[in-house]
Protein backbone atom coordinates (compact mmCIF):
# COMPACT_ATOMS: atom_id res chain seq x y z
CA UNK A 1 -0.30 -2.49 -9.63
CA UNK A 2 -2.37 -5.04 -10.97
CA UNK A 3 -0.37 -5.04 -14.50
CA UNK A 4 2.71 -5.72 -12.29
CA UNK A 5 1.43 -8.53 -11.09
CA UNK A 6 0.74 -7.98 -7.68
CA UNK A 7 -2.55 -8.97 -6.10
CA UNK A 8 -4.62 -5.50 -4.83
CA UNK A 9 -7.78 -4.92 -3.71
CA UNK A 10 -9.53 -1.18 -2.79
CA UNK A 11 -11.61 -0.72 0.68
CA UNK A 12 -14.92 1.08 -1.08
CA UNK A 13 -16.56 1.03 2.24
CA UNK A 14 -18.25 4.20 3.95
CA UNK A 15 -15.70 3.87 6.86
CA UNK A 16 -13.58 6.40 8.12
CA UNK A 17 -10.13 6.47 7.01
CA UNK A 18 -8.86 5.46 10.50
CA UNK A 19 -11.58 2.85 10.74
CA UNK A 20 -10.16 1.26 6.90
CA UNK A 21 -6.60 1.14 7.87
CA UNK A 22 -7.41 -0.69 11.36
CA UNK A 23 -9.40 -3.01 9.54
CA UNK A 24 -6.54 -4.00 7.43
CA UNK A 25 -4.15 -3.89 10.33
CA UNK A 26 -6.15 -7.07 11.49
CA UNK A 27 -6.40 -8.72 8.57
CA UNK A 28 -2.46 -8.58 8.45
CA UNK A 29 -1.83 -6.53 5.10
CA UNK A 30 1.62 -6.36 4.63
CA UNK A 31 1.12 -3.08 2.80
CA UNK A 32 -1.56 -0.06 2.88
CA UNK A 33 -1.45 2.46 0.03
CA UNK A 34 -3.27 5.56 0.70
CA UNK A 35 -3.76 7.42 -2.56
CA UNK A 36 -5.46 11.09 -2.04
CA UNK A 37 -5.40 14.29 -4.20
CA UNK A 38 -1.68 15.12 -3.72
CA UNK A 39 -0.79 11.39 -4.51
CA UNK A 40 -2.92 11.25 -7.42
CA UNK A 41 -1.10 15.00 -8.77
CA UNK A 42 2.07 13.68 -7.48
CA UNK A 43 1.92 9.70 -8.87
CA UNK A 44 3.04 8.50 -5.42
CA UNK A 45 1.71 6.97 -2.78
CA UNK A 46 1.93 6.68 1.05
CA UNK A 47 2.91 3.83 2.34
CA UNK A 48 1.61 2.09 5.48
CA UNK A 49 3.43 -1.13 6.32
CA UNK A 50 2.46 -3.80 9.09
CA UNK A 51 5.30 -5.21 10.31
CA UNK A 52 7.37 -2.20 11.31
CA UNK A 53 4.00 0.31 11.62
CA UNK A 54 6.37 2.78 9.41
CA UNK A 55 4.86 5.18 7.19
CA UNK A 56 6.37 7.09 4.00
CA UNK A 57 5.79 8.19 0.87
CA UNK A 58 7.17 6.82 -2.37
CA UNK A 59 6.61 7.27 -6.21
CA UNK A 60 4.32 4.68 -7.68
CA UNK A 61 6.97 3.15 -9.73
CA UNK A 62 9.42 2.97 -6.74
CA UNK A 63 6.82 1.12 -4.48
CA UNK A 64 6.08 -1.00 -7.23
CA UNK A 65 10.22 -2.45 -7.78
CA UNK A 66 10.10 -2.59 -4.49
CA UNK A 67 7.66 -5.35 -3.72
CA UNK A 68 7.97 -7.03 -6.71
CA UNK A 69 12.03 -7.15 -5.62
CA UNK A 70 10.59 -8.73 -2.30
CA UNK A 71 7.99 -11.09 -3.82
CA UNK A 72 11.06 -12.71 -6.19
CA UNK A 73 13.46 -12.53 -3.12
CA UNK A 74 10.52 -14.28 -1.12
CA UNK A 75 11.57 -12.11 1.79
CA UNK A 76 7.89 -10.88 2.77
């Protein structure tokens, strides 16, 4: 994601996976990725987005057109 440009960072902490995606919830991250063993075998990723709370799961390559569509279109 990085090599695309777009500006990442991992949660390394000892929290519980709950506890990690409420913490970004209040920081306001447009975007969580959760990446486990399937989406690692699979090259996808699931998808956790803060505005409309959806959640889905898209290939790696798909998610990454995506937001790099919406960063040029400036529609985040």
């Amino acid at each position: 994601l990085k090599d695309a440009g777009l500006r990442v960072t991992r949660d390394e902490s000892d929290d519980s996976l709950n506890k990690k995606i409420r913490n970004a919830e209040k920081l306001k991250i447009p975007y969580i990725l959760i990446v486990g063993e399937k989406e690692q075998t699979d090259n996808s990723v699931s998808v956790r987005e803060y505005r409309s709370k959806e959640q889905y799961v898209l290939d790696l390559g798909e998610f990454t057109d995506k937001v790099s569509k919406e960063y040029k279109e400036r529609s985040l």
